[in-house]
Protein backbone atom coordinates (compact mmCIF):
# COMPACT_ATOMS: atom_id res chain seq x y z
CA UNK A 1 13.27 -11.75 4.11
CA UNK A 2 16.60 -9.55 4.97
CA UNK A 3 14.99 -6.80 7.08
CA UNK A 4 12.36 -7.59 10.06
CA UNK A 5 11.67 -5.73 12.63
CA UNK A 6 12.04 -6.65 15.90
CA UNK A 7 9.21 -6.54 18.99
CA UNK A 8 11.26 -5.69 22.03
CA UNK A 9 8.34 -7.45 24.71
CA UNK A 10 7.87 -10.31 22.04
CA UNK A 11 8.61 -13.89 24.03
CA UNK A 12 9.97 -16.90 22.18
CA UNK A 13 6.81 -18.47 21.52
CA UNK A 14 5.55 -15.33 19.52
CA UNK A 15 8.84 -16.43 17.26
CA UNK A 16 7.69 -19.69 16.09
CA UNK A 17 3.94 -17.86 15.30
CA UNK A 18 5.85 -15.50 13.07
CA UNK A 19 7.55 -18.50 11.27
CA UNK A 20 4.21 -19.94 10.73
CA UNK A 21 2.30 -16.63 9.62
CA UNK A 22 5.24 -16.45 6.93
CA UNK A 23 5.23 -19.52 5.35
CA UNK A 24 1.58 -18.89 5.02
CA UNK A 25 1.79 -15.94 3.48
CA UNK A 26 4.39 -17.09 0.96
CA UNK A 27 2.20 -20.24 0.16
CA UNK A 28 -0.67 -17.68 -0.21
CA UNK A 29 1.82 -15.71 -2.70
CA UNK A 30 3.42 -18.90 -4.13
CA UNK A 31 -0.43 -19.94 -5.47
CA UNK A 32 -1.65 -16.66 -6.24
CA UNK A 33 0.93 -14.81 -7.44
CA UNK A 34 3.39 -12.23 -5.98
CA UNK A 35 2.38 -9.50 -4.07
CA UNK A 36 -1.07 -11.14 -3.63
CA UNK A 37 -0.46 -10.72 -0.03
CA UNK A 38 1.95 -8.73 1.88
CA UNK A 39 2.60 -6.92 5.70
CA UNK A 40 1.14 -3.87 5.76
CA UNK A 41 5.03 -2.74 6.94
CA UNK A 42 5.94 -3.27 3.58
CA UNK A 43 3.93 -0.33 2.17
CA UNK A 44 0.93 -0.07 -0.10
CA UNK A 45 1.42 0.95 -4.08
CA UNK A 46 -0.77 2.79 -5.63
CA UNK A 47 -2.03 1.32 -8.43
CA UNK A 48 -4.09 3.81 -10.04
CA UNK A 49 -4.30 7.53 -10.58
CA UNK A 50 -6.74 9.66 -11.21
CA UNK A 51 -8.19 11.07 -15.01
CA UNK A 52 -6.73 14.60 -15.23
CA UNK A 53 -9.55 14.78 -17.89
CA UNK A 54 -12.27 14.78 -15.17
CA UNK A 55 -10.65 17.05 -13.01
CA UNK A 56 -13.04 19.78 -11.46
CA UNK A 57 -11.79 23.45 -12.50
CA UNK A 58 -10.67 25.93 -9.49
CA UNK A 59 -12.44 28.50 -10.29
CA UNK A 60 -12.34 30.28 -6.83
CA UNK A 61 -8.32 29.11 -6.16
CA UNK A 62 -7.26 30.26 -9.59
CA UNK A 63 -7.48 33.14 -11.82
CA UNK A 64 -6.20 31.16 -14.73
CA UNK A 65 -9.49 28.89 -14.64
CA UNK A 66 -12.31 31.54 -14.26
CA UNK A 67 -14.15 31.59 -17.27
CA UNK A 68 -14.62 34.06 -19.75
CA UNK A 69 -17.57 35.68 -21.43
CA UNK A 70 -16.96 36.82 -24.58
């Protein structure tokens, strides 16, 4: 881990707590795979997107998608 961020009213016992949270989450990662666990710091992917096929039309936002009777 290059970058951490550092807690400015942390005390030195709060140190060896962060060394042991971790190594558990990289034993947590080293059995489960990577990325099975992470900080929330580090972000959360998005792993799915929605089906533009089921997307609701705008008919009252756009003139393009107001139907036509014929």
């Amino acid at each position: 881990m290059q970058d951490q961020q550092i807690d400015l009213f942390a005390d030195t016992a709060s140190e060896e707590k962060d060394d042991r949270l971790s190594k558990a989450l990289d034993a947590i990662n080293a059995k489960y795979g990577r990325g099975s666990i992470l900080h929330l710091s580090e972000g959360i992917a998005k792993l799915w997107q929605m089906m533009r096929a089921m997307l609701t039309p705008n008919y009252t936002t756009s003139w393009n998608q107001i139907p036509k009777v014929k």
